[in-house]
N, C-alpha and C. Protein backbone atom coordinates (compact mmCIF):
# COMPACT_ATOMS: atom_id res chain seq x y z
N UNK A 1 -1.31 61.79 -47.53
CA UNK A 1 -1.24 61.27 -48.88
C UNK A 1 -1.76 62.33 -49.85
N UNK A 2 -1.27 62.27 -50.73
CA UNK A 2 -1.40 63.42 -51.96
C UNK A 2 -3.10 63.12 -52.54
N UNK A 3 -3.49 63.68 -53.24
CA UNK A 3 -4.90 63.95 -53.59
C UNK A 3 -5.49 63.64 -54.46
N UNK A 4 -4.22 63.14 -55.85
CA UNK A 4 -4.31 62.18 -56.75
C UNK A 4 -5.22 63.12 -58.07
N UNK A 5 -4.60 64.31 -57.42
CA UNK A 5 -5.21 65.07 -59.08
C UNK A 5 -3.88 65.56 -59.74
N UNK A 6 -4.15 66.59 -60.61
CA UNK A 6 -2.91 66.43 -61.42
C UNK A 6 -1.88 67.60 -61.28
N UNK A 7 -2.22 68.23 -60.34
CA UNK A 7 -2.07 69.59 -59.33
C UNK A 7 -1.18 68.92 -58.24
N UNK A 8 -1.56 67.82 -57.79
CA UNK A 8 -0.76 66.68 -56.37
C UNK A 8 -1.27 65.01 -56.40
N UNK A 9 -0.36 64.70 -57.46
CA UNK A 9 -0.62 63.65 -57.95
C UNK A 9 -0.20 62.78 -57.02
N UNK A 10 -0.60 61.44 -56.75
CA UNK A 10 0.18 60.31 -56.16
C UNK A 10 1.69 60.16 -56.23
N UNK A 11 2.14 59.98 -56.02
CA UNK A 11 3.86 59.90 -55.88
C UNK A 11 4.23 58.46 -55.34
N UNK A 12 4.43 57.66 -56.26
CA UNK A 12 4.56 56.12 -56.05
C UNK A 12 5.74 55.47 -56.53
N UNK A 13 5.93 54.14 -56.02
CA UNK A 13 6.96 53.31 -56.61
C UNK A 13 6.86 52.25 -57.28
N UNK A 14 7.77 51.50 -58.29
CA UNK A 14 7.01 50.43 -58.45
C UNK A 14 7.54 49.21 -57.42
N UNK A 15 6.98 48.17 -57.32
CA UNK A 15 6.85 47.40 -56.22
C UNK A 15 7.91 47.03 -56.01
N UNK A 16 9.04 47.10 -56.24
CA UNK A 16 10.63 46.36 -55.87
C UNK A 16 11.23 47.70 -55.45
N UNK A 17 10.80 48.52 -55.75
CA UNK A 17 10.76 50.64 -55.40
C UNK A 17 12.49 50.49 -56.08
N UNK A 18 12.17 50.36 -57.14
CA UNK A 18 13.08 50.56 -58.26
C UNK A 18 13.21 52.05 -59.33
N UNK A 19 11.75 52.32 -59.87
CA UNK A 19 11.57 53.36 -59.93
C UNK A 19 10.25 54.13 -59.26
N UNK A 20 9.97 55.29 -59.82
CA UNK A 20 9.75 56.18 -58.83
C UNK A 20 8.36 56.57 -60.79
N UNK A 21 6.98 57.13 -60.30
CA UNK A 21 6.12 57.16 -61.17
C UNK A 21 5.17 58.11 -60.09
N UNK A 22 4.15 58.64 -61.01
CA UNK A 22 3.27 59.15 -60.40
C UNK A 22 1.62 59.12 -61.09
N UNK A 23 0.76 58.94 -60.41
CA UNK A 23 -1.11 58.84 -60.77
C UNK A 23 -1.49 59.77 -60.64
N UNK A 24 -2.57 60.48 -61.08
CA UNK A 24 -3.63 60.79 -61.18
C UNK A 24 -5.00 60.94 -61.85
N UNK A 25 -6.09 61.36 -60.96
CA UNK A 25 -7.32 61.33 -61.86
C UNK A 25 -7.88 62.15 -62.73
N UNK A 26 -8.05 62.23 -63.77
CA UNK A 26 -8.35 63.11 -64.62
C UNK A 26 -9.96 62.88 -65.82
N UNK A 27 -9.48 63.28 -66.93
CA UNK A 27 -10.71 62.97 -67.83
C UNK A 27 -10.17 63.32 -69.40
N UNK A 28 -10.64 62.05 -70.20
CA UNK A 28 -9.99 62.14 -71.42
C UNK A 28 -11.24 61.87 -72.55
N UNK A 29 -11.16 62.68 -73.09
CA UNK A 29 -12.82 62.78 -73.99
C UNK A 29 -13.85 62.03 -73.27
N UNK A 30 -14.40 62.85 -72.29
CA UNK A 30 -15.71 62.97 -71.14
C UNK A 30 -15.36 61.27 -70.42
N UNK A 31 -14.39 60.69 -70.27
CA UNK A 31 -14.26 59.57 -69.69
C UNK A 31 -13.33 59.37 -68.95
N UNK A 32 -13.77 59.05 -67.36
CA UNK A 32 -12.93 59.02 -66.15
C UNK A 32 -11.72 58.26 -66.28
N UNK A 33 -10.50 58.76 -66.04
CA UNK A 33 -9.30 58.30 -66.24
C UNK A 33 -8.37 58.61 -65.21
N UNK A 34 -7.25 57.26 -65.21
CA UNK A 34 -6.05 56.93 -64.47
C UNK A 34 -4.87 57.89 -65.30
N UNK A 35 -4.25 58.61 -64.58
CA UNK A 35 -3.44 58.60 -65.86
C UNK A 35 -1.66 58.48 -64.88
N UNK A 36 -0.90 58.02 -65.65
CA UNK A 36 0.20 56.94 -65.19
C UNK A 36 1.25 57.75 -65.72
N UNK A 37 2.14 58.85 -64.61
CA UNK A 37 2.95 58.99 -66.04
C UNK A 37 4.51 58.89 -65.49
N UNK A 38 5.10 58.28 -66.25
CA UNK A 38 6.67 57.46 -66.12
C UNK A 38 7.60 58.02 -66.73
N UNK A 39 8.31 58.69 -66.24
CA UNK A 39 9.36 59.48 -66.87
C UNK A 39 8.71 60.36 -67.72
N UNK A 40 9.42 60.27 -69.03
CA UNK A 40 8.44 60.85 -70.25
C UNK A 40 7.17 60.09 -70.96
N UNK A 41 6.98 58.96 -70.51
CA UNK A 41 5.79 58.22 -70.69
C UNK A 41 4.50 58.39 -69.98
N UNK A 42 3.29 58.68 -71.20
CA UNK A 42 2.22 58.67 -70.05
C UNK A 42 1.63 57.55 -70.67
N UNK A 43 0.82 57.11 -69.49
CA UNK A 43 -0.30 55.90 -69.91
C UNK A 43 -1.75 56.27 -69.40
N UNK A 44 -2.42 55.40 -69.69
CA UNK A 44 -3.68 56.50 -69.47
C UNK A 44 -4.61 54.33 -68.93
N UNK A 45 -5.38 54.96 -67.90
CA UNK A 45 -6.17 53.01 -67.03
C UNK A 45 -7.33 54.06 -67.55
N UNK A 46 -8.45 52.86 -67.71
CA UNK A 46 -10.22 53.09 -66.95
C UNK A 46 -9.67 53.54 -65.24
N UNK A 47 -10.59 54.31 -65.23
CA UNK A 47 -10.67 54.76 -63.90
C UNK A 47 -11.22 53.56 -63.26
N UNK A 48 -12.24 52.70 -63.92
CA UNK A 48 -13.42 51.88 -63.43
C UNK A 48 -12.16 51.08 -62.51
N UNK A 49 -10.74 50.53 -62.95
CA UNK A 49 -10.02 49.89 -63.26
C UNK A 49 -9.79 49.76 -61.28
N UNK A 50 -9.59 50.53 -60.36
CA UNK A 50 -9.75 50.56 -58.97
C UNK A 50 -10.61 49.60 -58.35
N UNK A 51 -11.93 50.32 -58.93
CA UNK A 51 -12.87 49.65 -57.83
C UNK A 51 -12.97 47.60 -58.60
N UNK A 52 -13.14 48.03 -59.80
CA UNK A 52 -12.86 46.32 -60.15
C UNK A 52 -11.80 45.38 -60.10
N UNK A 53 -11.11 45.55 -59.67
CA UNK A 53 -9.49 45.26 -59.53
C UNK A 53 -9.71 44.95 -58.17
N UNK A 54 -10.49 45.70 -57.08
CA UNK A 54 -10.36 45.76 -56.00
C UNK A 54 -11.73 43.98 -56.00
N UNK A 55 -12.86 44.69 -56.04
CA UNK A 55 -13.67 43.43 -56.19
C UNK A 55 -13.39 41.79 -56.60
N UNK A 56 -12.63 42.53 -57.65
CA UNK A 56 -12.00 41.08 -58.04
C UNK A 56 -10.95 39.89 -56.91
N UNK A 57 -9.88 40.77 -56.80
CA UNK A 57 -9.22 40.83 -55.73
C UNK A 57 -9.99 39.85 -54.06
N UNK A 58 -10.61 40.60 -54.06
CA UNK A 58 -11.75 40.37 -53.18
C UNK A 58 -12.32 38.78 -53.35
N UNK A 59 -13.07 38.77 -54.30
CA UNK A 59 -13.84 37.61 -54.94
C UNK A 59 -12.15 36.21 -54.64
N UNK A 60 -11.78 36.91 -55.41
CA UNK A 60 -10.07 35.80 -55.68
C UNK A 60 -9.93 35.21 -53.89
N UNK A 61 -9.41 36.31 -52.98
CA UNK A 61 -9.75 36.15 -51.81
C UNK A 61 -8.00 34.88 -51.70
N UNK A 62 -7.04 35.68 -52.03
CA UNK A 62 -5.94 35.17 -51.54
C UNK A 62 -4.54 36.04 -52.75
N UNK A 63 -3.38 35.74 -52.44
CA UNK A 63 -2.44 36.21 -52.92
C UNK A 63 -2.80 36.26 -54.42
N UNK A 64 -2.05 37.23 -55.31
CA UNK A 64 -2.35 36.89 -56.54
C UNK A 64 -0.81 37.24 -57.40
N UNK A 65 -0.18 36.48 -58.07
CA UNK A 65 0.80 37.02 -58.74
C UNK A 65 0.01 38.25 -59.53
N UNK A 66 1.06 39.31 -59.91
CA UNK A 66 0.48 40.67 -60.39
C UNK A 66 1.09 39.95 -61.50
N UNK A 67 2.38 39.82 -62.46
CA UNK A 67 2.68 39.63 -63.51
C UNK A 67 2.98 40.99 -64.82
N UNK A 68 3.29 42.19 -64.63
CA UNK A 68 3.17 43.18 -65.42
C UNK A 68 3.94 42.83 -66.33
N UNK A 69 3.53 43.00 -68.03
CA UNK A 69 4.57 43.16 -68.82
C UNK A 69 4.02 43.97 -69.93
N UNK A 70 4.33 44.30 -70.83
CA UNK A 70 3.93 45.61 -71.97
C UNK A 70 3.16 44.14 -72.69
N UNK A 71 2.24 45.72 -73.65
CA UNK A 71 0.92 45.30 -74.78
C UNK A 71 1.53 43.98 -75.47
N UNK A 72 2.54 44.01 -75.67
CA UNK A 72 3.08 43.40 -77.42
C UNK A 72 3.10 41.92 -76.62
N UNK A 73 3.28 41.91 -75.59
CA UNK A 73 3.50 40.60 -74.71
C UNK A 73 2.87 39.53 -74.32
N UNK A 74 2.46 38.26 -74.24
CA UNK A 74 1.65 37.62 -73.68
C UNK A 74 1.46 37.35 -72.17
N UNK A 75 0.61 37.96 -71.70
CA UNK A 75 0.88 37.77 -70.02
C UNK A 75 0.69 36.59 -69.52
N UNK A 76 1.10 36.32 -68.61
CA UNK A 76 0.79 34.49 -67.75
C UNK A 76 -0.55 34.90 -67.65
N UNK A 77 -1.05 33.90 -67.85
CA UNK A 77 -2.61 33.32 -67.04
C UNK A 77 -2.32 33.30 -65.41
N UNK A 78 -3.94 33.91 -65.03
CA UNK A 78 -4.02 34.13 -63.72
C UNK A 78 -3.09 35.15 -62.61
N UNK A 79 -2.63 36.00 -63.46
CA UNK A 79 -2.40 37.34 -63.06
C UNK A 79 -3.15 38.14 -63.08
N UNK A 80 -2.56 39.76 -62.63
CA UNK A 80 -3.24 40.47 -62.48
C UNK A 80 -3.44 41.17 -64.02
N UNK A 81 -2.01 41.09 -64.50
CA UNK A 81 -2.01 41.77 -65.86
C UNK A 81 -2.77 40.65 -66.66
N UNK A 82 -2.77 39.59 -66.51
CA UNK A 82 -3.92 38.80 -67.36
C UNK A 82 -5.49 39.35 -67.56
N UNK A 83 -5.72 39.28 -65.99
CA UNK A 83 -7.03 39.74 -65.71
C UNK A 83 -6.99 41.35 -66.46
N UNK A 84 -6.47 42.32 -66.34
CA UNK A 84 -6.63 43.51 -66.60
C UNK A 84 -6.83 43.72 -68.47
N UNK A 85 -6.67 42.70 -68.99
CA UNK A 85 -7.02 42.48 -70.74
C UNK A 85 -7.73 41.46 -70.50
N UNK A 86 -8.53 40.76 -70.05
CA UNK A 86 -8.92 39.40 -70.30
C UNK A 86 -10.28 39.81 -70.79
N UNK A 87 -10.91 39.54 -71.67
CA UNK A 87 -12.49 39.54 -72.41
C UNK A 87 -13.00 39.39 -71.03
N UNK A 88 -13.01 38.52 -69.95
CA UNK A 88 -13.67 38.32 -69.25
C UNK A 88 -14.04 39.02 -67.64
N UNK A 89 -12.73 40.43 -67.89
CA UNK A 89 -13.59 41.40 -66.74
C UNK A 89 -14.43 42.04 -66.92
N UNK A 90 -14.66 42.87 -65.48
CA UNK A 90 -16.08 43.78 -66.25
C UNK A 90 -16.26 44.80 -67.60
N UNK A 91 -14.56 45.32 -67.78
CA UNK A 91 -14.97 46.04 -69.31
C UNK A 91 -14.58 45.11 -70.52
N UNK A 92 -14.83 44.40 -70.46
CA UNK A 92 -14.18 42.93 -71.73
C UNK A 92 -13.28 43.28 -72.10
N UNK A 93 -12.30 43.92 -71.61
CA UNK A 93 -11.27 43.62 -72.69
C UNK A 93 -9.88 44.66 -71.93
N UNK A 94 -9.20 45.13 -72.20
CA UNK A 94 -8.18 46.36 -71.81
C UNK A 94 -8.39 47.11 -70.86
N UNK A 95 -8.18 47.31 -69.31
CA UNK A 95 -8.22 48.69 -68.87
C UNK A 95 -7.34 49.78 -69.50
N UNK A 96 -6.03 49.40 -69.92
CA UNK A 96 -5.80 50.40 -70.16
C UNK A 96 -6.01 51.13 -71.88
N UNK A 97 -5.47 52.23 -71.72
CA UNK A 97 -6.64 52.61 -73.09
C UNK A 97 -5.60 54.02 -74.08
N UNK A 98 -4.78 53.45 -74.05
CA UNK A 98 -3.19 54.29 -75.09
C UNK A 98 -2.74 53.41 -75.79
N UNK A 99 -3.48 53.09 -76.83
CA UNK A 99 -3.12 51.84 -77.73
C UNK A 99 -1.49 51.69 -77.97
N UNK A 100 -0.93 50.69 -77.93
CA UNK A 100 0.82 50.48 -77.45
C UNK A 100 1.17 50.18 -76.21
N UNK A 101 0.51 51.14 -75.41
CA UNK A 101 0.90 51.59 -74.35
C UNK A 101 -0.35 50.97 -73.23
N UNK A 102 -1.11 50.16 -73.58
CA UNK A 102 -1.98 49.28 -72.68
C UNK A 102 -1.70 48.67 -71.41
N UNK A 103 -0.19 47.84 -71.74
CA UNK A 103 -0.02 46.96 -70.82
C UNK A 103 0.66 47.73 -69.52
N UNK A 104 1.34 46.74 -68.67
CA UNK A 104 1.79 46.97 -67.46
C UNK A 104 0.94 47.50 -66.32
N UNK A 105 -0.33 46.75 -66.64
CA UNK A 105 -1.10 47.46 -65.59
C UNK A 105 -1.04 46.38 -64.08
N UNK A 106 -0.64 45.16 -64.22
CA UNK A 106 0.15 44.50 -63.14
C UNK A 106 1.32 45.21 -62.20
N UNK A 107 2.11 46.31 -63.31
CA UNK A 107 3.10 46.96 -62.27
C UNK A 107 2.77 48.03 -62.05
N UNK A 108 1.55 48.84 -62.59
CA UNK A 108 1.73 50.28 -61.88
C UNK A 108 0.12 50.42 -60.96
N UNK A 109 -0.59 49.55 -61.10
CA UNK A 109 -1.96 49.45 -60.65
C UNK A 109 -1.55 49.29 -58.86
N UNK A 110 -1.17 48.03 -58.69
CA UNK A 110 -0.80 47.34 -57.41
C UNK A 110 -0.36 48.87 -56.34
N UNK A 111 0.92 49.19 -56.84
CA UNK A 111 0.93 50.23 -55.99
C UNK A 111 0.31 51.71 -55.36
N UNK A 112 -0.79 51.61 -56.92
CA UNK A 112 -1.87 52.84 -56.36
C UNK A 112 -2.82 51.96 -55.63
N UNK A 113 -3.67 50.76 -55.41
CA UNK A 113 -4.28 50.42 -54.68
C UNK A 113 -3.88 50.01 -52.89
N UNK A 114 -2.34 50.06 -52.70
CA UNK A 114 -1.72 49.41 -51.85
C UNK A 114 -1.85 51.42 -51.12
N UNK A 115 -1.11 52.11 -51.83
CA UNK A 115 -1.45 53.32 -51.35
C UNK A 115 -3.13 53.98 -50.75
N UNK A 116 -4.15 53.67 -51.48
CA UNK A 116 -5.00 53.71 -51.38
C UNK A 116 -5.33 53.35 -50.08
N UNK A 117 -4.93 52.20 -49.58
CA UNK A 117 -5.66 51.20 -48.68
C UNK A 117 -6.40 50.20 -48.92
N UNK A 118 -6.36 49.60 -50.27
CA UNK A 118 -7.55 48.68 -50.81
C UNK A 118 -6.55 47.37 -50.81
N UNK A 119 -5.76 47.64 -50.75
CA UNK A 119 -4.53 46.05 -51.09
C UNK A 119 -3.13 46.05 -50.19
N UNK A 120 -2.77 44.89 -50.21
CA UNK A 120 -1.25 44.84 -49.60
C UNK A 120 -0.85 43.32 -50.76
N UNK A 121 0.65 44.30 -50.70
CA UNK A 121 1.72 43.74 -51.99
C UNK A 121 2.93 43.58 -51.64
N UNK A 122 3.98 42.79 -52.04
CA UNK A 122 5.00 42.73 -52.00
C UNK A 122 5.81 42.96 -52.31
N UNK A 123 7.09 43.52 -51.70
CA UNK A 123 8.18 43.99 -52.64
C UNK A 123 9.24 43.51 -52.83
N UNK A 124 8.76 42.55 -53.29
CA UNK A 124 10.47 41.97 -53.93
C UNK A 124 11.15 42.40 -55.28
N UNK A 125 12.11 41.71 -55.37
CA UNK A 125 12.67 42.30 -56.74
C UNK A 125 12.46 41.93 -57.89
N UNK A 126 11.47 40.61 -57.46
CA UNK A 126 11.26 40.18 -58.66
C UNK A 126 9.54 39.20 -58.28
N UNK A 127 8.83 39.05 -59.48
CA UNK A 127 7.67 38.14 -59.00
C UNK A 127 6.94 38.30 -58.18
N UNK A 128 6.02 39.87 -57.95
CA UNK A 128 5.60 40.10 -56.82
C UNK A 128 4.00 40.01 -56.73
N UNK A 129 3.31 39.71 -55.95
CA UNK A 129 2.09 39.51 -55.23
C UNK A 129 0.98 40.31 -54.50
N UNK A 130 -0.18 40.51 -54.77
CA UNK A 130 -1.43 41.42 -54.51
C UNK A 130 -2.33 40.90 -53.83
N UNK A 131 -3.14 41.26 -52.52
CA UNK A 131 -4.45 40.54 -52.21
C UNK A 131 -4.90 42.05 -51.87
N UNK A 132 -6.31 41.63 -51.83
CA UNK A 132 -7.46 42.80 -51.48
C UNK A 132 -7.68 42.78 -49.69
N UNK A 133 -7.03 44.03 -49.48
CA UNK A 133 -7.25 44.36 -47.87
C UNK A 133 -8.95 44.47 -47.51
């Protein structure tokens, strides 16, 4: 598996492996960062965004719809993309942090943790699902 810097970034899919994206870790004014980048789009997670995602996960302790959809959007309750803006994780509010460009952290998160080894997900084509390995 690649090394997840920006030299040999992750090389991932999204979960229906529809398209094709790549991660790595970096640093964006002195603060640890995901950075997501999609075609010509980059997005930028909390780094924190792994290990709490993973905990959470954990805590939840069964399947979880992921739910990804962009900023402008209202996500379902009790997703993952819910949880990932909800006031009520550990950073109150947004992991991700490219104002516009916040959301979809339901579709590109899942598959760096599933790579990782921290999760197993599903790939369907549509409506897909996360638990903490």
């Amino acid at each position: 598996m690649n090394s997840g810097t920006k030299e040999n970034p992750w090389q991932l899919k999204t979960p229906p492996g529809s398209s094709e994206y790549e991660m790595y870790r970096d640093q964006k004014d002195g603060q640890d960062v995901i950075v997501c980048v999609v075609g010509k789009t980059t997005l930028l997670y909390d780094n924190r965004c792994i290990d709490d995602l993973h905990a959470m996960l954990k805590s939840h302790g069964d399947w979880m719809d992921m739910g990804g959809c962009d900023e402008q959007k209202p996500a379902k309750e009790g997703t993952v993309e819910s949880w990932g803006r909800s006031d009520n994780n550990p950073v109150g509010g947004w992991y991700g942090l490219k104002k516009g460009l916040r959301g979809r952290f339901g579709v590109y998160l899942p598959p760096l943790m599933e790579a990782l080894g921290l999760a197993e997900i599903t790939h369907d084509a549509r409506n897909n699902r996360m638990r903490a390995i």
